[in-house]
C-alpha atoms as a PDB file:
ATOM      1  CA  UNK A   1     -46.618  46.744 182.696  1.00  0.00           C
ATOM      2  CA  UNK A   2     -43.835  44.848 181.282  1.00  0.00           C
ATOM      3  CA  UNK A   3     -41.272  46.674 182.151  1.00  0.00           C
ATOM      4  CA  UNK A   4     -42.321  46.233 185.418  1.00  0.00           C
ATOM      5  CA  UNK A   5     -41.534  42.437 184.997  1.00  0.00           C
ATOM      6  CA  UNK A   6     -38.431  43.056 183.409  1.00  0.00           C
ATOM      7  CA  UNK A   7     -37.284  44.691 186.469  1.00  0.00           C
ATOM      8  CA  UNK A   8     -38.882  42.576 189.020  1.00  0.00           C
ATOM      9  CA  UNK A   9     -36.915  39.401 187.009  1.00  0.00           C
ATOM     10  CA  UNK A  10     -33.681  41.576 187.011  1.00  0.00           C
ATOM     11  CA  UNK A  11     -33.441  42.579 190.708  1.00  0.00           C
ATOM     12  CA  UNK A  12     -34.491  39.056 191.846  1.00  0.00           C
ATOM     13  CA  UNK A  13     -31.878  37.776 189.298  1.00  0.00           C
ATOM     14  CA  UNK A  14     -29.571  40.250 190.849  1.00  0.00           C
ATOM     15  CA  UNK A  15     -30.207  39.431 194.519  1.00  0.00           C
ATOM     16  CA  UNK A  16     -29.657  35.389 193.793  1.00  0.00           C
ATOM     17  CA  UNK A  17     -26.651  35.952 192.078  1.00  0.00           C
ATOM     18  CA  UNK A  18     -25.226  38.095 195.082  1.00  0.00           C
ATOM     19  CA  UNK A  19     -26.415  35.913 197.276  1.00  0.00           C
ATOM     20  CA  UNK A  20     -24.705  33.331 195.737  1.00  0.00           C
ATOM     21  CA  UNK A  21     -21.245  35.389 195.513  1.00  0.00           C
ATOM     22  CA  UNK A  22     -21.287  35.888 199.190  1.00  0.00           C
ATOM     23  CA  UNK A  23     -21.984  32.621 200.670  1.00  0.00           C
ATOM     24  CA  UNK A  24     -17.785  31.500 200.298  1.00  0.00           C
ATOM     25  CA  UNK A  25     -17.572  34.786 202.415  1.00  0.00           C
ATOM     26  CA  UNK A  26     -20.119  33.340 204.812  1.00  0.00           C
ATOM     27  CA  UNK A  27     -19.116  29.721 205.063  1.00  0.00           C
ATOM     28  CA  UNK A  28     -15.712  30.761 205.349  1.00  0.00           C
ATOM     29  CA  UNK A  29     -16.327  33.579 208.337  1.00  0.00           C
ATOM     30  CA  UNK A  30     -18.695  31.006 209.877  1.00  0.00           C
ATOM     31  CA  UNK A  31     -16.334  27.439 209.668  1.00  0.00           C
ATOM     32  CA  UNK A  32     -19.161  26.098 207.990  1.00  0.00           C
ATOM     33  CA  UNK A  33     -18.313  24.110 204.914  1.00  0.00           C
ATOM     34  CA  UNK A  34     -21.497  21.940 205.037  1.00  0.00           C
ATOM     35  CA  UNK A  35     -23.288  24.674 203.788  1.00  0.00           C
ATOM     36  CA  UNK A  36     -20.322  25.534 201.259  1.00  0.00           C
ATOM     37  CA  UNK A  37     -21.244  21.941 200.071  1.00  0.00           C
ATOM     38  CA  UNK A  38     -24.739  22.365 200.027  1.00  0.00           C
ATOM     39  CA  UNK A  39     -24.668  25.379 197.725  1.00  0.00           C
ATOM     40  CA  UNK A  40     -22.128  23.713 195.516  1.00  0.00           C
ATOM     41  CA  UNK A  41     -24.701  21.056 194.706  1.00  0.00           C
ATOM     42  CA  UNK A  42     -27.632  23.442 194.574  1.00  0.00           C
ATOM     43  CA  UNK A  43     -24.849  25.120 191.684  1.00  0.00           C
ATOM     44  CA  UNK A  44     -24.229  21.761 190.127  1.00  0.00           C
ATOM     45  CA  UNK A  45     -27.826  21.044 189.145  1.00  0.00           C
ATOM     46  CA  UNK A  46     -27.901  24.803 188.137  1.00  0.00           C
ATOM     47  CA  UNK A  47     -25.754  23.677 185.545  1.00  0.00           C
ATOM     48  CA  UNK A  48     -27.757  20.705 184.603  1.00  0.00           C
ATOM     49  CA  UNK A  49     -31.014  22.820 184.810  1.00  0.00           C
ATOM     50  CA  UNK A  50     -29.244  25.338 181.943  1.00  0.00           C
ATOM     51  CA  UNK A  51     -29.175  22.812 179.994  1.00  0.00           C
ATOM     52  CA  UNK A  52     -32.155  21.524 179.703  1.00  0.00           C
ATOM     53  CA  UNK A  53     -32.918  25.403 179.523  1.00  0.00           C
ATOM     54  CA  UNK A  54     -30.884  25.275 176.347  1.00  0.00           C
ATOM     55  CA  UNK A  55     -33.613  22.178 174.929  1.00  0.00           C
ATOM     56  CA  UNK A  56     -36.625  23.746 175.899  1.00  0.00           C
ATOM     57  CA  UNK A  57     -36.899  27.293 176.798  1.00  0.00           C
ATOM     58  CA  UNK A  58     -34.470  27.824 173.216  1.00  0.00           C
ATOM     59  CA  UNK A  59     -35.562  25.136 170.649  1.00  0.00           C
ATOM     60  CA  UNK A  60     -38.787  25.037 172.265  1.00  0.00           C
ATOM     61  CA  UNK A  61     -38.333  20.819 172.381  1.00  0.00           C
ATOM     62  CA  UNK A  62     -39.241  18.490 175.807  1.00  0.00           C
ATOM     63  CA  UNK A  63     -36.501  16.577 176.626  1.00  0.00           C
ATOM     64  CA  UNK A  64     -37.079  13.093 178.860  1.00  0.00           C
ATOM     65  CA  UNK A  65     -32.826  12.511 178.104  1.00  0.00           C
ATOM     66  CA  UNK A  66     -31.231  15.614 178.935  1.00  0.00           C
ATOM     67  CA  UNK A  67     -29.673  14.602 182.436  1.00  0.00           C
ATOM     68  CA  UNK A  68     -28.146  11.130 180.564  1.00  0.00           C
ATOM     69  CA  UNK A  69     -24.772  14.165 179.591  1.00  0.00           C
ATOM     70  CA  UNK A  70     -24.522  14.763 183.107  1.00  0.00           C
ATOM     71  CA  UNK A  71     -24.778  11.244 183.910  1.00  0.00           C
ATOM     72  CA  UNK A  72     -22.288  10.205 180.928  1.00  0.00           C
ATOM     73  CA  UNK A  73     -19.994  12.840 182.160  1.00  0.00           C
ATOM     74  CA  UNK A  74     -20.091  11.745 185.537  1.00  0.00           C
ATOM     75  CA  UNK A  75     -19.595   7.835 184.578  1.00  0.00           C
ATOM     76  CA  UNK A  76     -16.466   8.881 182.544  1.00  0.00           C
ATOM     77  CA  UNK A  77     -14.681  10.489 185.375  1.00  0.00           C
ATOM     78  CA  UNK A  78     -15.845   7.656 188.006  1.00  0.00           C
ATOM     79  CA  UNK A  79     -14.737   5.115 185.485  1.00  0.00           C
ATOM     80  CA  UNK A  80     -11.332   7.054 185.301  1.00  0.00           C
ATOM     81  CA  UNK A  81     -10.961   7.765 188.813  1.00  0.00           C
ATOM     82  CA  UNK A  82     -11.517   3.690 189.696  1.00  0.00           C
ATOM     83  CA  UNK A  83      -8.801   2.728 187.248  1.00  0.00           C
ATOM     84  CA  UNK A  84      -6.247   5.357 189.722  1.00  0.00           C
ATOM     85  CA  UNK A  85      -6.303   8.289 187.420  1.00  0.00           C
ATOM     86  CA  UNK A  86      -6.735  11.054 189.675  1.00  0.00           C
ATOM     87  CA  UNK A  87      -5.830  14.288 187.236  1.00  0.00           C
ATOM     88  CA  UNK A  88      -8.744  16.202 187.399  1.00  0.00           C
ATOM     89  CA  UNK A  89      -7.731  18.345 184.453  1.00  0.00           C
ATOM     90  CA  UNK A  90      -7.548  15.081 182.489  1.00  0.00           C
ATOM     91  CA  UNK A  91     -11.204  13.936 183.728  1.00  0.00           C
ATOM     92  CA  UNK A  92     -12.630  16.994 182.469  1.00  0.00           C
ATOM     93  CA  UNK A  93     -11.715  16.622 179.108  1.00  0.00           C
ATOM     94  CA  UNK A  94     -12.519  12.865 178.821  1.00  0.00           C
ATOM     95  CA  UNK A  95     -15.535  14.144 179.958  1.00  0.00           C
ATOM     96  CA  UNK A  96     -16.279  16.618 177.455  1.00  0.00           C
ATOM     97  CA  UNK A  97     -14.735  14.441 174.888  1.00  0.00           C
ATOM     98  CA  UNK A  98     -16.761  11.039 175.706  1.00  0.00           C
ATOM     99  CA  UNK A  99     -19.737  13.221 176.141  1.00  0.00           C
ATOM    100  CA  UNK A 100     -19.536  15.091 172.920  1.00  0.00           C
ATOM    101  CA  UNK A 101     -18.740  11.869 170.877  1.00  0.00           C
ATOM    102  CA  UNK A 102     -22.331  10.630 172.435  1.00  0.00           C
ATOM    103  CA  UNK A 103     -24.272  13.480 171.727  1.00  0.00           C
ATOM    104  CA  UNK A 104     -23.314  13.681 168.149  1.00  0.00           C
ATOM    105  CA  UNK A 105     -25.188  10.766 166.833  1.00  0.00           C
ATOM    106  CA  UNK A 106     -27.841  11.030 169.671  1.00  0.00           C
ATOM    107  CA  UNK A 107     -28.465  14.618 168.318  1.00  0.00           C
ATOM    108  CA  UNK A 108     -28.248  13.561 164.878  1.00  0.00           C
ATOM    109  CA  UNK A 109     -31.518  11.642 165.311  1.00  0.00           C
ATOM    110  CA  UNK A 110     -33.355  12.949 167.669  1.00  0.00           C
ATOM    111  CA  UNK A 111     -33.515  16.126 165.993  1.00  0.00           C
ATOM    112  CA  UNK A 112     -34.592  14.860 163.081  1.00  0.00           C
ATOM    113  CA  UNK A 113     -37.946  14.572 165.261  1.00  0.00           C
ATOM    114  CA  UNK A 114     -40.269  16.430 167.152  1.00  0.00           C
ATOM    115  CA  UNK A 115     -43.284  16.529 169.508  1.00  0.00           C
ATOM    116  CA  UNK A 116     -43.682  13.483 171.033  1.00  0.00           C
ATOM    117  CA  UNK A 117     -41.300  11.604 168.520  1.00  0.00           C
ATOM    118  CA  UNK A 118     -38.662  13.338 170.460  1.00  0.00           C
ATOM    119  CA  UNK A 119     -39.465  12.857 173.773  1.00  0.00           C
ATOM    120  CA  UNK A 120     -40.062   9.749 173.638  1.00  0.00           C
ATOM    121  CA  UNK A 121     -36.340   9.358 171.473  1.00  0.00           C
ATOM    122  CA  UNK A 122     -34.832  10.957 174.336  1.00  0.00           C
ATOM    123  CA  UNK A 123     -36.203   9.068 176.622  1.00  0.00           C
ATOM    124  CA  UNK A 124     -35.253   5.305 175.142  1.00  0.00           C
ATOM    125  CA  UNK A 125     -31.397   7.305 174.951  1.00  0.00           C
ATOM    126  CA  UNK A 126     -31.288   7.960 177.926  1.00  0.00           C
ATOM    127  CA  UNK A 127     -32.786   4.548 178.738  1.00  0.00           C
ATOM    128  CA  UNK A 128     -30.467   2.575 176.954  1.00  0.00           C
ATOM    129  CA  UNK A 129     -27.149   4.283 178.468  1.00  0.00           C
ATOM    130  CA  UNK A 130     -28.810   3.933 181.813  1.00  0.00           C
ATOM    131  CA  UNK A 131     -28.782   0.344 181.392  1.00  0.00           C
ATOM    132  CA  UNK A 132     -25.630   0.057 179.113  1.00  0.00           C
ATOM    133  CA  UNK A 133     -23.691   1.418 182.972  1.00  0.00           C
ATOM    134  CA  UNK A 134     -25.983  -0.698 185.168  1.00  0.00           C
ATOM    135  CA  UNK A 135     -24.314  -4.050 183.121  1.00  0.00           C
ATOM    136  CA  UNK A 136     -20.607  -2.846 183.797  1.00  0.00           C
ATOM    137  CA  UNK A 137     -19.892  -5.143 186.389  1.00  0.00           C
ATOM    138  CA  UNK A 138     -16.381  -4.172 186.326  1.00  0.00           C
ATOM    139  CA  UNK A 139     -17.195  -0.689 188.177  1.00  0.00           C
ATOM    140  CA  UNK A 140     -19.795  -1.329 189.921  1.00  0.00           C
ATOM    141  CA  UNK A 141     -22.864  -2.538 188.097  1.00  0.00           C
ATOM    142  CA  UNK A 142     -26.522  -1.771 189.450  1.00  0.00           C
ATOM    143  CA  UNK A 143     -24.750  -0.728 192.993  1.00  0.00           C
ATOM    144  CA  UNK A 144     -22.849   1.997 191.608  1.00  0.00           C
ATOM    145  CA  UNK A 145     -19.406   3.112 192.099  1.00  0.00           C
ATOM    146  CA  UNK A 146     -17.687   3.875 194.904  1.00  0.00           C
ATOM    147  CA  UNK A 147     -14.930   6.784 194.486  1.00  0.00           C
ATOM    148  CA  UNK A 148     -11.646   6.453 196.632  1.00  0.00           C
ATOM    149  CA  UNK A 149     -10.312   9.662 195.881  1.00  0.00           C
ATOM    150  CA  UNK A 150     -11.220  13.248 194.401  1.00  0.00           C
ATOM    151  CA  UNK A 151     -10.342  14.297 190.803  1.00  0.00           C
ATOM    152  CA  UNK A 152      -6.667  16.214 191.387  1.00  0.00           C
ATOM    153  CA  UNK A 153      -7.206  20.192 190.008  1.00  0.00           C
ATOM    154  CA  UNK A 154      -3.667  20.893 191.708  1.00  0.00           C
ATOM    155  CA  UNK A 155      -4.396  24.272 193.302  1.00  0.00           C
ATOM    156  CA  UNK A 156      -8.152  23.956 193.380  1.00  0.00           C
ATOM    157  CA  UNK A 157      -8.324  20.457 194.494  1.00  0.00           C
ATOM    158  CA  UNK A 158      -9.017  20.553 198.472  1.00  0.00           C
ATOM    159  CA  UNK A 159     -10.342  24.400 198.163  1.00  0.00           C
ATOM    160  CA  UNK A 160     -14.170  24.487 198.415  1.00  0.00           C
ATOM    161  CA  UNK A 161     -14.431  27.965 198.204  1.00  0.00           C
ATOM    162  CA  UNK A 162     -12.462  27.654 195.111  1.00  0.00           C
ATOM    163  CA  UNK A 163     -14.503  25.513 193.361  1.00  0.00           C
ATOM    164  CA  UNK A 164     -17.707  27.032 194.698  1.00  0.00           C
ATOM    165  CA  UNK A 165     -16.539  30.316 192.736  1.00  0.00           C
ATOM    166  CA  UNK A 166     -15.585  27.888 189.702  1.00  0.00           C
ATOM    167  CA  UNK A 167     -19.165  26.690 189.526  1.00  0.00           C
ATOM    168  CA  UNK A 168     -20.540  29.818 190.188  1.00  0.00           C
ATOM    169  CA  UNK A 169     -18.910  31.907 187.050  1.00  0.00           C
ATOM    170  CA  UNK A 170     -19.728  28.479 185.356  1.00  0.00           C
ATOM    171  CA  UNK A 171     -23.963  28.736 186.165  1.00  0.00           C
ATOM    172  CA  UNK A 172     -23.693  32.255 185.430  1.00  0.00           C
ATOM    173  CA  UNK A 173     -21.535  33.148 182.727  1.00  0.00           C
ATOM    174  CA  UNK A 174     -24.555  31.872 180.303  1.00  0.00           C
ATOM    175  CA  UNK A 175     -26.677  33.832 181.978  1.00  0.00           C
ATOM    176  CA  UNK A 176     -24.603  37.158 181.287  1.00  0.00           C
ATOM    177  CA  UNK A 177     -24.064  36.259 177.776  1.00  0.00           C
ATOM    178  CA  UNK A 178     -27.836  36.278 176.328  1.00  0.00           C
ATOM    179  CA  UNK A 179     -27.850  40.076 175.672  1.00  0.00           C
ATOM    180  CA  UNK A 180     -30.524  41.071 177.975  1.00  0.00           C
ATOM    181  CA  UNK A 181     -33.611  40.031 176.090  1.00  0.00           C
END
């Protein structure tokens, strides 16, 4: 009986995933970049998804907070791209850099709690950083910011299908790396 599971999980997990692969193919034989876009998203919160995977289904802790990273990451490059740097290269590591340096001493004490202690830490985080970008009035405040050009990735930058297939190996390659159990 539970290898039956294990193979119904695999062969759906298999179908997605070559689903996935194929739709460049697809949007690209069809003109259809809309749903190039669509799937790129769909791939974006993937990525989000995994890691809140990472909280929960691997240290087993509920996270209210986990989607403030994403939103960090995605303030850093905004912020970045409104002040007329466009390297994408150099957005991405900002990114990871800014992002890092804000989940050290976030992680530091929330995990120093658990049950409802660290939901509820999470939470006020995510909270406070939420309303720490609302007050920048300087890019945007409570109306957000509006973006006047795309990070620059030089040969990926204007190449959906490339950075379809750049998300894609990025929602995956976890996937492939957890040894099969």
């Amino acid at each position: 009986m539970m290898g039956d599971t294990r193979d119904l999980r695999f062969w759906v997990a298999a179908g997605l995933m070559v689903f996935f692969a194929v739709m460049p193919l697809y949007a690209w034989l069809a003109d259809d970049v809309y749903v190039l876009t669509y799937f790129g998203r769909m791939l974006a919160f993937a990525l989000a998804a995994l890691g809140l995977n990472l909280v929960l289904g691997f240290g087993g802790l509920a996270s209210l907070g986990h989607a403030m990273y994403v939103g960090f990451g995605a303030y850093s490059v905004g912020i970045l791209g409104s002040l007329g740097i466009a390297n994408g290269w150099l957005h991405l590591g900002v990114a990871l850099v800014a992002t890092s340096l804000i989940a050290l001493p976030v992680g530091w004490i929330a995990l120093r709690t658990r049950g409802m202690a660290f939901i509820m830490i999470t939470l006020a985080f995510a909270q406070l950083f939420f309303y720490l970008f609302v007050s920048l009035r300087a890019f945007g405040g409570d109306e957000g910011l509006s973006l006047t050009q795309l990070s620059d990735f030089g040969v990926l930058t204007g190449n959906k299908y490339a950075i379809y297939t750049s998300l894609l190996l990025l929602c995956l390659w976890p996937c492939g790396s957890s040894g099969g159990s």
